[in-house]
Protein backbone atom coordinates (compact mmCIF):
# COMPACT_ATOMS: atom_id res chain seq x y z
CA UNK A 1 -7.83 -2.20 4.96
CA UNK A 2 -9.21 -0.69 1.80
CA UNK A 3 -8.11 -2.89 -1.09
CA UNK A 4 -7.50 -6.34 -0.67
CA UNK A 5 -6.86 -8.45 -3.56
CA UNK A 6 -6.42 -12.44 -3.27
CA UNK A 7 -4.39 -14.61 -5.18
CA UNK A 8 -3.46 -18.33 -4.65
CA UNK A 9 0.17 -17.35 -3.20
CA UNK A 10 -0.41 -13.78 -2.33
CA UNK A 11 -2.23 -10.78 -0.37
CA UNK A 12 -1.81 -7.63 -1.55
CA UNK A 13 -2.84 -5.28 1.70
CA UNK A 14 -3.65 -1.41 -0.05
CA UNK A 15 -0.84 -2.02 -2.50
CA UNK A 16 1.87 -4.38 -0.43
CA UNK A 17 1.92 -7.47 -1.63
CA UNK A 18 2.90 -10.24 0.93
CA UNK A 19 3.48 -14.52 0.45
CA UNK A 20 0.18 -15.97 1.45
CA UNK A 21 -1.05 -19.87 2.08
CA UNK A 22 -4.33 -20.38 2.51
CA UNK A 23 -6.50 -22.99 4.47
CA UNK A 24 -10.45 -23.79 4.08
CA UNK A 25 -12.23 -24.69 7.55
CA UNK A 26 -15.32 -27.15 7.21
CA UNK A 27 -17.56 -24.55 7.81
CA UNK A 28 -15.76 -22.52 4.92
CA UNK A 29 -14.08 -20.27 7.23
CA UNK A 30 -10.53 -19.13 5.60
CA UNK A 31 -7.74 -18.60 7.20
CA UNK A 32 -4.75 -17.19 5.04
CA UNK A 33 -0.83 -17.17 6.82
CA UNK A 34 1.40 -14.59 5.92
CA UNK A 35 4.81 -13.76 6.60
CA UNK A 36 5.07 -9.97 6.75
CA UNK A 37 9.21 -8.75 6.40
CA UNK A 38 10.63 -5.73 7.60
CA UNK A 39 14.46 -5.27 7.25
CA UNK A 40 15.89 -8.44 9.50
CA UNK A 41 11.96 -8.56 11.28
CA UNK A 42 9.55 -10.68 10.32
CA UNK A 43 6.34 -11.60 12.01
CA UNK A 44 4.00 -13.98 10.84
CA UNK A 45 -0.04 -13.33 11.14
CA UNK A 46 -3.04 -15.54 10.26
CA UNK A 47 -6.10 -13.82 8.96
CA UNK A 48 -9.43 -15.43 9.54
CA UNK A 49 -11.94 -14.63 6.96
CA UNK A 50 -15.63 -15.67 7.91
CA UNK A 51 -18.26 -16.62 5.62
CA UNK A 52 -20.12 -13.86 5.79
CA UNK A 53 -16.59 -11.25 5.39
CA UNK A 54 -17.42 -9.28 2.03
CA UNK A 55 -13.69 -10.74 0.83
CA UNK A 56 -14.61 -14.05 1.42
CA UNK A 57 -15.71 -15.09 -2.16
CA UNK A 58 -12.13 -13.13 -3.17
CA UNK A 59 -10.55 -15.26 -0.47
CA UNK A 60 -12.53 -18.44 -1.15
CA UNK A 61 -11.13 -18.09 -4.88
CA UNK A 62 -7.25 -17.81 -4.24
CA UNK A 63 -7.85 -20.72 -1.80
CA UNK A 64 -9.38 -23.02 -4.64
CA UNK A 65 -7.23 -21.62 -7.32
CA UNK A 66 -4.21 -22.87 -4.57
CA UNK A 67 -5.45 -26.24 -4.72
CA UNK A 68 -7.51 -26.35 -1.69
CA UNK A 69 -10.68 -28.18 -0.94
CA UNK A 70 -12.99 -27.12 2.23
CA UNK A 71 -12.39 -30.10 5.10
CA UNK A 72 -15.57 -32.04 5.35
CA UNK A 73 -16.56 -32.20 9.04
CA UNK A 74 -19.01 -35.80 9.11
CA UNK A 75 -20.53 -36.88 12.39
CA UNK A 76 -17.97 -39.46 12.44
CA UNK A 77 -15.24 -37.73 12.34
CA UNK A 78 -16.20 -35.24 14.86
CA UNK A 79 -14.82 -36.52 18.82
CA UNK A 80 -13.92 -39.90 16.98
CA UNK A 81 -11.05 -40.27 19.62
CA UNK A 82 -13.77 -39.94 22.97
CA UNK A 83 -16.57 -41.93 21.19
CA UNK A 84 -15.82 -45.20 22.81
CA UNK A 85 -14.57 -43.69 26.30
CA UNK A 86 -15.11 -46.36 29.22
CA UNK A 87 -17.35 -44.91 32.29
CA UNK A 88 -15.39 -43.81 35.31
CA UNK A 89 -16.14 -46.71 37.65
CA UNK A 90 -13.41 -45.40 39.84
CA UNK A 91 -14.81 -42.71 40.52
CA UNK A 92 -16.18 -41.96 43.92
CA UNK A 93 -13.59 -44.49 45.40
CA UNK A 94 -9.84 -45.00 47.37
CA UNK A 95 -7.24 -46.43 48.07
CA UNK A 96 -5.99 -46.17 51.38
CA UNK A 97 -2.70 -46.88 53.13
CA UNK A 98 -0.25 -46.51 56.00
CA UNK A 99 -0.81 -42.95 57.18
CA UNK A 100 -1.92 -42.02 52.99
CA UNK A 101 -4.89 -42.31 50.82
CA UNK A 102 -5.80 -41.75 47.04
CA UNK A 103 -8.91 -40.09 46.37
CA UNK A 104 -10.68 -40.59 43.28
CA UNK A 105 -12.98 -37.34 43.85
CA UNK A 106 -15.98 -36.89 41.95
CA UNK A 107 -16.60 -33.23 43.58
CA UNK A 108 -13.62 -31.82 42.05
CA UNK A 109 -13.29 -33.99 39.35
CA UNK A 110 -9.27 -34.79 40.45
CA UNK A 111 -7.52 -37.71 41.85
CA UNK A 112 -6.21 -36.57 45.29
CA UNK A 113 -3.19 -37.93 47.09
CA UNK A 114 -3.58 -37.52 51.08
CA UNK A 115 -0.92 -37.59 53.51
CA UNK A 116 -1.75 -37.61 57.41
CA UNK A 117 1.41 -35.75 57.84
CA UNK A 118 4.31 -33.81 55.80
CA UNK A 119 5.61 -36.82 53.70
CA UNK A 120 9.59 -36.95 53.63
CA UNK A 121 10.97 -35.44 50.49
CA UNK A 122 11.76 -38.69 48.85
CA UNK A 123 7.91 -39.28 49.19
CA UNK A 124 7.07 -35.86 47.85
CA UNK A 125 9.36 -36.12 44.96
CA UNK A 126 8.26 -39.50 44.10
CA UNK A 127 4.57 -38.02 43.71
CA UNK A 128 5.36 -35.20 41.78
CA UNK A 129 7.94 -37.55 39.26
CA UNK A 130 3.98 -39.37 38.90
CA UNK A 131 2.47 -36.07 37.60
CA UNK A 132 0.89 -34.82 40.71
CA UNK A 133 0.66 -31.19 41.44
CA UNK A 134 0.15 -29.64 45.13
CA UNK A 135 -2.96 -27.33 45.92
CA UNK A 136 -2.94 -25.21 48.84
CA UNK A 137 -6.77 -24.96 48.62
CA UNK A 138 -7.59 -28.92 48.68
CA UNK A 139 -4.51 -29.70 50.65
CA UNK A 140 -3.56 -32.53 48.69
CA UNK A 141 -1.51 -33.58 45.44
CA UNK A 142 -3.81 -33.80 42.33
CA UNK A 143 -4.00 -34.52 39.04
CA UNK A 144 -7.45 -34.42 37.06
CA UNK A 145 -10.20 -37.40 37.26
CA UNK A 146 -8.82 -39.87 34.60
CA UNK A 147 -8.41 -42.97 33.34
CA UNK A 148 -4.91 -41.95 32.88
CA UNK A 149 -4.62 -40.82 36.45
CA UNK A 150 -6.30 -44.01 37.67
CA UNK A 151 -3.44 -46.08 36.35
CA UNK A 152 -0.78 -43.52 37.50
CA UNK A 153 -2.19 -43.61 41.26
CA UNK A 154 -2.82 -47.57 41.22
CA UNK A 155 0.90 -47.43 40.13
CA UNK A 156 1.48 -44.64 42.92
CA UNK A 157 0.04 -47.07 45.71
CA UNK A 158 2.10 -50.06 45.15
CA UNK A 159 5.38 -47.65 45.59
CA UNK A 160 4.11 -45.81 48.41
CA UNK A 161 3.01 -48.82 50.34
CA UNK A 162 6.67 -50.33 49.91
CA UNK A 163 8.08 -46.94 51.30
CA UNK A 164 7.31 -46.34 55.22
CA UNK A 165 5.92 -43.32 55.84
């Protein structure tokens, strides 16, 4: 790419001009979408433009001229959804049944489903409708180490100890 000239709705690409929108990262990174058309084709590409890119001032102009302001990034707002995640007290623990146990496994970080033998397919089907997933390796249905999953297998338990397995 030899020429590239920026202007708030367009990229012109060595004389091709193409519909451009334009979005500023909070560490000014740009990233400008555009549609390119070729007959009934067209493909859609995102070009990221990095702070240091010699087009970024170009870019960085377009992008203001468009109406854009760079996203502000504050401590707050960064992981504001896991800030106030309860501790896995669960963890490390089981509940066990008749001829079945749930693992809450700290090793592998996943909450494992044991059967002493091949459950019946009702059985099976009722732990994969919960979000379980069977691994050859650990033997066992699984789902990852969470809070989420603690609830599902609590849930799991009650329905497995009124089935007879």
């Amino acid at each position: 790419m030899k020429n590239i000239t920026f202007t708030p709705s367009t990229i012109t690409i060595d004389g091709i001009e193409y519909p451009a929108t334009y979005t500023i990262a909070a560490d000014e990174t740009i990233s400008v979408s555009v549609t390119v058309a070729a007959g009934d084709l067209r493909q859609k590409y995102r070009i990221t433009i990095h702070p240091d890119d010699l087009h970024h001032p170009a870019a960085m102009a377009a992008a203001l001229g468009a109406g854009l302001v760079p996203k502000e990034a504050t401590p707050a707002q960064v992981n504001q959804s896991r800030k106030n995640v309860p501790e896995k007290l669960f963890a490390g623990t089981a509940i066990k049944g008749n001829g079945w146990r749930i693992l809450f496994d700290t090793t592998y970080d996943r909450t494992r489903v044991i059967f002493d033998r091949v459950p019946a397919p009702a059985v099976r089907e009722m732990v994969k409708t919960a979000g379980f997933f069977w691994s050859p390796q650990l033997k066992s249905w699984n789902k990852k180490l969470t809070h989420k999953a603690f609830r599902v297998a609590q849930d799991l338990a009650r329905q497995l100890q009124a089935v007879r397995i």
